[in-house]
C-alpha atoms as a PDB file:
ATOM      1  CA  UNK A   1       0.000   0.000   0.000  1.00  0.00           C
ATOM      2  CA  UNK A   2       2.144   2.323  -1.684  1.00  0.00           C
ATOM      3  CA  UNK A   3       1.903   6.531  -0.409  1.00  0.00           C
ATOM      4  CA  UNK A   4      -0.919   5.037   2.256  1.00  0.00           C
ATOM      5  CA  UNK A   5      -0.111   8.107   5.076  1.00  0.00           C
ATOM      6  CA  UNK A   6      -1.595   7.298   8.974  1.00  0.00           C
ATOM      7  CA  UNK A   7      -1.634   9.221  12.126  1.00  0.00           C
ATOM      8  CA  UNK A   8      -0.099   8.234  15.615  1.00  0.00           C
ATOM      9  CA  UNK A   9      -0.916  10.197  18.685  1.00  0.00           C
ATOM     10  CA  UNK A  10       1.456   9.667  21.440  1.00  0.00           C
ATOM     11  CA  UNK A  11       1.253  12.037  24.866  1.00  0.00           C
ATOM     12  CA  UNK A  12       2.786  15.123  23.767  1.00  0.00           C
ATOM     13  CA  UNK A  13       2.993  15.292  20.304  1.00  0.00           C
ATOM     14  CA  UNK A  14       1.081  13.813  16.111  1.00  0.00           C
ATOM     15  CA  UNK A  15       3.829  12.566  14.282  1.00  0.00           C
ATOM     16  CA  UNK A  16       3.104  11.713  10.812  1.00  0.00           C
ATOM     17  CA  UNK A  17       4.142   8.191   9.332  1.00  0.00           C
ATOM     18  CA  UNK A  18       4.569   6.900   5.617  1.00  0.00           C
ATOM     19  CA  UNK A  19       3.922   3.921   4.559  1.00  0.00           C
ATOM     20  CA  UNK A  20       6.982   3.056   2.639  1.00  0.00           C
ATOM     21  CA  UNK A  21       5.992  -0.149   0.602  1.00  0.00           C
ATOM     22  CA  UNK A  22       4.370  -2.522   3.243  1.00  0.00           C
ATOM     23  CA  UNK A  23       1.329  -2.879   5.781  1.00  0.00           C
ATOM     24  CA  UNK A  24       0.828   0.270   8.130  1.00  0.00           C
ATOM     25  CA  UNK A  25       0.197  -1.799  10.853  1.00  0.00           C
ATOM     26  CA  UNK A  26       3.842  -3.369  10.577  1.00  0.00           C
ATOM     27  CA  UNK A  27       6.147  -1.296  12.935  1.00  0.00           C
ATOM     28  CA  UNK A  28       9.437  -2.236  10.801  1.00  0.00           C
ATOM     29  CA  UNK A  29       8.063  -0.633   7.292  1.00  0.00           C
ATOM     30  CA  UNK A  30       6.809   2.875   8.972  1.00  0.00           C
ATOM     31  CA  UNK A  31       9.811   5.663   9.288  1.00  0.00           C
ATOM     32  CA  UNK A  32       8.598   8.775  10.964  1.00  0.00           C
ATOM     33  CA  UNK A  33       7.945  11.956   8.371  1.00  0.00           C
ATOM     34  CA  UNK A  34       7.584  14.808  11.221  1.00  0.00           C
ATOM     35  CA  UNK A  35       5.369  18.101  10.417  1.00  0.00           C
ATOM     36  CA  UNK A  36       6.729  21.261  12.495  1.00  0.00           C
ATOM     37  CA  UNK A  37       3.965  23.331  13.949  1.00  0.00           C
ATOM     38  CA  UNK A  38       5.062  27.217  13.742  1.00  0.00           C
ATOM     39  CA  UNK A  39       4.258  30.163  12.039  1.00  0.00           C
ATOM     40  CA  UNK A  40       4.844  31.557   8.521  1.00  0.00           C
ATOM     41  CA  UNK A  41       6.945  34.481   7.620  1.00  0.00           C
ATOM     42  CA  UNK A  42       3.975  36.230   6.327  1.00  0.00           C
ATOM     43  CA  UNK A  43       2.732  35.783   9.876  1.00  0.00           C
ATOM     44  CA  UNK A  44       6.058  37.114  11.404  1.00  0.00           C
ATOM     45  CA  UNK A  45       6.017  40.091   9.474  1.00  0.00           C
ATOM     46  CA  UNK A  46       2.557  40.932  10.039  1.00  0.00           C
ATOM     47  CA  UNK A  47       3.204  40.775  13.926  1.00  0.00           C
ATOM     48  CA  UNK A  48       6.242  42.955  13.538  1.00  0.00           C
ATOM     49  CA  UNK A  49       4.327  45.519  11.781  1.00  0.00           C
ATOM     50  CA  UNK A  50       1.820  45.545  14.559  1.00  0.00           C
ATOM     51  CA  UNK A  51       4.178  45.873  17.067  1.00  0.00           C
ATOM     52  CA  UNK A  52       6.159  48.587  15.402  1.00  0.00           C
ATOM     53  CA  UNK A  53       3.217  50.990  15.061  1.00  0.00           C
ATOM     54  CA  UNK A  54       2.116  50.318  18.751  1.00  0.00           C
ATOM     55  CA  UNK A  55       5.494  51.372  19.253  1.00  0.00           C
ATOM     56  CA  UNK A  56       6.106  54.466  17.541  1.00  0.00           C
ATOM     57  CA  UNK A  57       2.865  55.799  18.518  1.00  0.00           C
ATOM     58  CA  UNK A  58       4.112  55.375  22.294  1.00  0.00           C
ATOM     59  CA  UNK A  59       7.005  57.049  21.239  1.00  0.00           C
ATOM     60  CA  UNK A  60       5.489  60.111  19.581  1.00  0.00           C
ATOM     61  CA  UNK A  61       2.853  60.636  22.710  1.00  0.00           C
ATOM     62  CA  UNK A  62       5.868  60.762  25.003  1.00  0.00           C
ATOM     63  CA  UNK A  63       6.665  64.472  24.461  1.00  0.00           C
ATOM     64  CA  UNK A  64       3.392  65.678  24.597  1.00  0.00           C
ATOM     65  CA  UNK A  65       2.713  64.868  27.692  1.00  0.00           C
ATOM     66  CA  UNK A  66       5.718  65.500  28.847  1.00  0.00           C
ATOM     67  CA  UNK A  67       5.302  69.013  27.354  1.00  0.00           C
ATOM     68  CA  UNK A  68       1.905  69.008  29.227  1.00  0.00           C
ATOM     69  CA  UNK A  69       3.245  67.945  32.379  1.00  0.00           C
ATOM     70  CA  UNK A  70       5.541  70.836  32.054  1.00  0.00           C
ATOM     71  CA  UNK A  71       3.244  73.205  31.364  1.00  0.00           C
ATOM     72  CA  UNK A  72       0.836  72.262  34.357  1.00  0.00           C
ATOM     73  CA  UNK A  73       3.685  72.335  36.241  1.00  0.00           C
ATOM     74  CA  UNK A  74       4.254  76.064  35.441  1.00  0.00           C
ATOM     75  CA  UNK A  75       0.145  76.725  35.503  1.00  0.00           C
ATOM     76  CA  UNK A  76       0.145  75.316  39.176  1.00  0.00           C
ATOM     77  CA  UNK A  77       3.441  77.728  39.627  1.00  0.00           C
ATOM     78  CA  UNK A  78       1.873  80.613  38.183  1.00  0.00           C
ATOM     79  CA  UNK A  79      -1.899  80.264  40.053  1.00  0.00           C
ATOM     80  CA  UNK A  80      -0.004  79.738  43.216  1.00  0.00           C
ATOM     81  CA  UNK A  81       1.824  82.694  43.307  1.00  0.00           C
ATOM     82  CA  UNK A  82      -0.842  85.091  42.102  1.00  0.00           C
ATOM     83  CA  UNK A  83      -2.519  83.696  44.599  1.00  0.00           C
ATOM     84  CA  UNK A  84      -0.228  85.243  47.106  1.00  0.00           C
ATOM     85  CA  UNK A  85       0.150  88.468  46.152  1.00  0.00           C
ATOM     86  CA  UNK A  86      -3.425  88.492  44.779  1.00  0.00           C
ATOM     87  CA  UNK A  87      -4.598  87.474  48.984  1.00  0.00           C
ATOM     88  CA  UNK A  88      -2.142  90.443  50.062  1.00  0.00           C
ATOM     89  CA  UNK A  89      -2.982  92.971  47.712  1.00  0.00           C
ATOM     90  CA  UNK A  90      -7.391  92.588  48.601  1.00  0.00           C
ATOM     91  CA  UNK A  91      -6.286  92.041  52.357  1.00  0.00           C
ATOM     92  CA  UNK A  92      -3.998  95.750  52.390  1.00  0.00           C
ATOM     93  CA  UNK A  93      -6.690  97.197  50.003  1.00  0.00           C
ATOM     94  CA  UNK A  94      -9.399  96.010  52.321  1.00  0.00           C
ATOM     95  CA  UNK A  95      -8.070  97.999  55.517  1.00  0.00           C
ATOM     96  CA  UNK A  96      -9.198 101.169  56.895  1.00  0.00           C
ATOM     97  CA  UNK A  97      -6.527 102.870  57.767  1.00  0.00           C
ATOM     98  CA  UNK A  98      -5.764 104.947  54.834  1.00  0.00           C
ATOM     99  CA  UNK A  99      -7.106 107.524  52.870  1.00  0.00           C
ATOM    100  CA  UNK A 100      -9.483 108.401  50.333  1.00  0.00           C
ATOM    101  CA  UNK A 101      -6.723 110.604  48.500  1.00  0.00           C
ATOM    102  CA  UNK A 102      -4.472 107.084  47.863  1.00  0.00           C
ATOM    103  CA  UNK A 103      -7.640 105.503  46.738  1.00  0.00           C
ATOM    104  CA  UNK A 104      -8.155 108.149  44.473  1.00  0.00           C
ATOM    105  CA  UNK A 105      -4.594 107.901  42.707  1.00  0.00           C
ATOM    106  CA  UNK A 106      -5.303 104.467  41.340  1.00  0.00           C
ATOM    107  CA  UNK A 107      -5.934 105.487  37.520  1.00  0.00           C
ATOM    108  CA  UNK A 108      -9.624 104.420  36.746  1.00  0.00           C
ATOM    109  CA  UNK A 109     -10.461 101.569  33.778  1.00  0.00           C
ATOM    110  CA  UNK A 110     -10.998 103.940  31.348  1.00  0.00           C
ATOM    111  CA  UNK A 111      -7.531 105.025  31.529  1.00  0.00           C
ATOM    112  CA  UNK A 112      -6.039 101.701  30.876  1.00  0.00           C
ATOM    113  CA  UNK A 113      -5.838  99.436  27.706  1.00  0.00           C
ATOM    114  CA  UNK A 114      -9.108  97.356  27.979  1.00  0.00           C
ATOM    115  CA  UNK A 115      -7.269  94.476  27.497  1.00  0.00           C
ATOM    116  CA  UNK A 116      -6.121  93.977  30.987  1.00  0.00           C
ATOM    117  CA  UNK A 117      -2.400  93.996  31.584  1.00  0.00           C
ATOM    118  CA  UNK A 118      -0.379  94.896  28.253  1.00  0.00           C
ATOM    119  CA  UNK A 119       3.118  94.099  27.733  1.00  0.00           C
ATOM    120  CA  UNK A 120       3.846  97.833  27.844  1.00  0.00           C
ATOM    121  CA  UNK A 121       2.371  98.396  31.483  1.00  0.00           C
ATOM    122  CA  UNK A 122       3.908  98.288  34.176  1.00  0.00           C
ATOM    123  CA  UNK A 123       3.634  97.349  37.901  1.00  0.00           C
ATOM    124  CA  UNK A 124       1.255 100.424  39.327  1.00  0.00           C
ATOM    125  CA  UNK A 125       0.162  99.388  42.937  1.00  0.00           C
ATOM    126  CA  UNK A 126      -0.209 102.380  44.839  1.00  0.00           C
ATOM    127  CA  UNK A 127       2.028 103.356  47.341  1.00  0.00           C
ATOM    128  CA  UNK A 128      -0.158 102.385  50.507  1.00  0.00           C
ATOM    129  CA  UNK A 129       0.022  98.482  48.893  1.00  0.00           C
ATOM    130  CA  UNK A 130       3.383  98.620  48.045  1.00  0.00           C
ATOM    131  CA  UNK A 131       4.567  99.467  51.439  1.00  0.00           C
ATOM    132  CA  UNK A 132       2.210  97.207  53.010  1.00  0.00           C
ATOM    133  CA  UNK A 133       3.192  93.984  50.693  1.00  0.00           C
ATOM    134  CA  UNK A 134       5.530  91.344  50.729  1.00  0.00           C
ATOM    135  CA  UNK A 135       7.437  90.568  47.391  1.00  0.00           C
ATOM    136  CA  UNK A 136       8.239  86.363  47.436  1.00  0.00           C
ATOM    137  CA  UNK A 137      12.148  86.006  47.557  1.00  0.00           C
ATOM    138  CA  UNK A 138      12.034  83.498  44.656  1.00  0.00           C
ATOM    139  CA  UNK A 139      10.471  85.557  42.438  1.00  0.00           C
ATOM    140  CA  UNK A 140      12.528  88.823  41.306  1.00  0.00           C
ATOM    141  CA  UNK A 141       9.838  91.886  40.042  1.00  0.00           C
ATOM    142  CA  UNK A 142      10.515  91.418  36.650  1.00  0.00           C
ATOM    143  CA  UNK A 143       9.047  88.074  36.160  1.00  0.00           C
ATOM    144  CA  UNK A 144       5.650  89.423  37.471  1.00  0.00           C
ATOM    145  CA  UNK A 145       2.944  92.294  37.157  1.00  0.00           C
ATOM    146  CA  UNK A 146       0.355  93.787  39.168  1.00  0.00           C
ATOM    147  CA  UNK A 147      -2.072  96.379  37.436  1.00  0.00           C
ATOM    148  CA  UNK A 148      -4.615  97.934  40.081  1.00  0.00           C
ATOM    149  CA  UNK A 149      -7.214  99.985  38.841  1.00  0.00           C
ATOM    150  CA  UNK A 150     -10.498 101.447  39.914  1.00  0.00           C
ATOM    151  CA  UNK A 151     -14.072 100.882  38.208  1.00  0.00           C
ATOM    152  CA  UNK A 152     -15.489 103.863  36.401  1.00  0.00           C
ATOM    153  CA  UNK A 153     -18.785 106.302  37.503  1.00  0.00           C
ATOM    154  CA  UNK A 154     -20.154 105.106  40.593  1.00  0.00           C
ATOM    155  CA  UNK A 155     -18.269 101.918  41.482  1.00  0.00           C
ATOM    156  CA  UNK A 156     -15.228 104.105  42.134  1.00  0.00           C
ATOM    157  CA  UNK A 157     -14.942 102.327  45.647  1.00  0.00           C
ATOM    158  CA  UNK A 158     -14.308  98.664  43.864  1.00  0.00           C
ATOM    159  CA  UNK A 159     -10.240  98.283  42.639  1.00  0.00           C
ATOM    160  CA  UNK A 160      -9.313  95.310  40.222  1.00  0.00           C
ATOM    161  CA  UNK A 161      -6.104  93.933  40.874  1.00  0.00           C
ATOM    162  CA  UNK A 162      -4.857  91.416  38.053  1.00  0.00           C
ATOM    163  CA  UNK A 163      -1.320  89.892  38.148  1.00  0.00           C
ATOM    164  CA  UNK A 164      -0.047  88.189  35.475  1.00  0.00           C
ATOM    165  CA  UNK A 165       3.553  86.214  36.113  1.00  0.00           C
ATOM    166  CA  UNK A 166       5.986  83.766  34.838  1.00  0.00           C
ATOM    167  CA  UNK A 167       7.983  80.999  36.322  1.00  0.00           C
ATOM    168  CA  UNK A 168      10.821  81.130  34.141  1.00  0.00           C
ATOM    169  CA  UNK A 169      13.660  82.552  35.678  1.00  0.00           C
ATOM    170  CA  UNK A 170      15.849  85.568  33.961  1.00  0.00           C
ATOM    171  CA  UNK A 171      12.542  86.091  31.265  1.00  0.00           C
ATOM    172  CA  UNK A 172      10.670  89.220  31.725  1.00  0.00           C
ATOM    173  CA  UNK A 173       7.330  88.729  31.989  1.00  0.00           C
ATOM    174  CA  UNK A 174       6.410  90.947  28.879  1.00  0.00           C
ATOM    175  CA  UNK A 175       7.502  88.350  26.652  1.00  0.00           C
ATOM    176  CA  UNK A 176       5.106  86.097  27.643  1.00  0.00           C
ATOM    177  CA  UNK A 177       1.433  87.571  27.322  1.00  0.00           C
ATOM    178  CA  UNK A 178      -0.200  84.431  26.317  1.00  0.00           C
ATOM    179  CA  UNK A 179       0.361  83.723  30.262  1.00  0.00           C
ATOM    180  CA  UNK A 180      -2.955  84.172  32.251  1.00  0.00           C
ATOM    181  CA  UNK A 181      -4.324  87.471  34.207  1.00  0.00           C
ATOM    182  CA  UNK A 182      -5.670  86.438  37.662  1.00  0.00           C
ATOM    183  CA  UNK A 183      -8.018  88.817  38.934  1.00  0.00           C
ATOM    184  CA  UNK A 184      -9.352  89.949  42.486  1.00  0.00           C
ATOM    185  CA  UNK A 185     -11.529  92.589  43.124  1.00  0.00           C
ATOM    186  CA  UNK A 186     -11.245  94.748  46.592  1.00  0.00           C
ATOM    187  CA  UNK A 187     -13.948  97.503  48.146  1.00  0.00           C
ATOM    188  CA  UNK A 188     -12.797 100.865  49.895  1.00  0.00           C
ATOM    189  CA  UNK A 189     -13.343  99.952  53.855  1.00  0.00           C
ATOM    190  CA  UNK A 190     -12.223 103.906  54.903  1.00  0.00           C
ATOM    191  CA  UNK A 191     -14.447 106.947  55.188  1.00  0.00           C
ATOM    192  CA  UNK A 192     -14.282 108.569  51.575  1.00  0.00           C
ATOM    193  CA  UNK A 193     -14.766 112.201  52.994  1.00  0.00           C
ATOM    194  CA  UNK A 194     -10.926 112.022  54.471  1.00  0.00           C
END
């Protein structure tokens, strides 16, 4: 029985046997023909494409957020320390010991740029809050600003404050007005007839 092909199982493995020229069921005239289970190169490749583009796509995400770690890194910087002066400022601005005259020489809205705080403007706290504040020692007065100004008709008695910073050290901070204004707003406390 001449190209006759059978299958043995044995525990771990299917071996293929030919029948070379006599009866299958004679041990003596079967030699083993093994098959090797595996995959094809086609396969290979396919897989290492896969993997490659899962790859490189990790790769390219890595700066972003790196970049955006960064950055809220300097937003969290930024927020924190207008915080400070921004608590300061409405505390010294809220007291009653000083008077309507200092109040008074805040420039009003109208005499700003009604775009908040310009790269041209600089740092215009009046003298009762600049005595009265505490500058951070980390943070030199070029890399911040802090425009007061006072509403316009009858809200006279309200100030704005808005600081705008950055955490960069040796930049001035008017190279970098894409950074945010924080605002605060503080009422006049004192008697407005002194």
């Amino acid at each position: 029985m001449r190209g006759r092909m059978t299958e043995r199982c044995g525990w771990n493995r299917v071996e293929r046997y030919a029948v070379a020229g006599g009866d299958a069921r004679d041990p003596g005239s079967i030699r083993p023909f093994s098959v090797r289970a595996g995959f094809s190169l086609m396969e290979v490749n396919m897989a290492i494409f896969v993997m490659a583009v899962g790859i490189l796509s990790m790769v390219a995400l890595y700066p972003l957020g790196l970049r955006e770690s960064v950055q809220g890194q300097q937003d969290l910087t930024q927020s924190m320390f207008a915080d400070y002066l921004l608590n300061q400022a409405v505390a010294v601005a809220s007291m009653t010991n000083f008077p309507w005259s200092q109040w008074k020489s805040v420039p009003s809205i109208a005499s700003l740029d009604q775009s908040g705080i310009t790269a041209s403007q600089t740092d215009n706290r009046p003298a009762f809050m600049r005595e009265r504040m505490r500058q951070a020692d980390d943070w030199p007065s070029d890399r911040f600003r802090i425009i007061c100004c006072r509403g316009a008709g009858g809200s006279d008695r309200i100030m704005g404050i808005m600081v705008r910073s950055t955490e960069i050290e040796g930049e001035d901070v008017r190279n970098y007005t894409n950074n945010p204004v924080y605002y605060a707003e503080a009422y006049f406390q004192g008697d407005v007839t002194k």
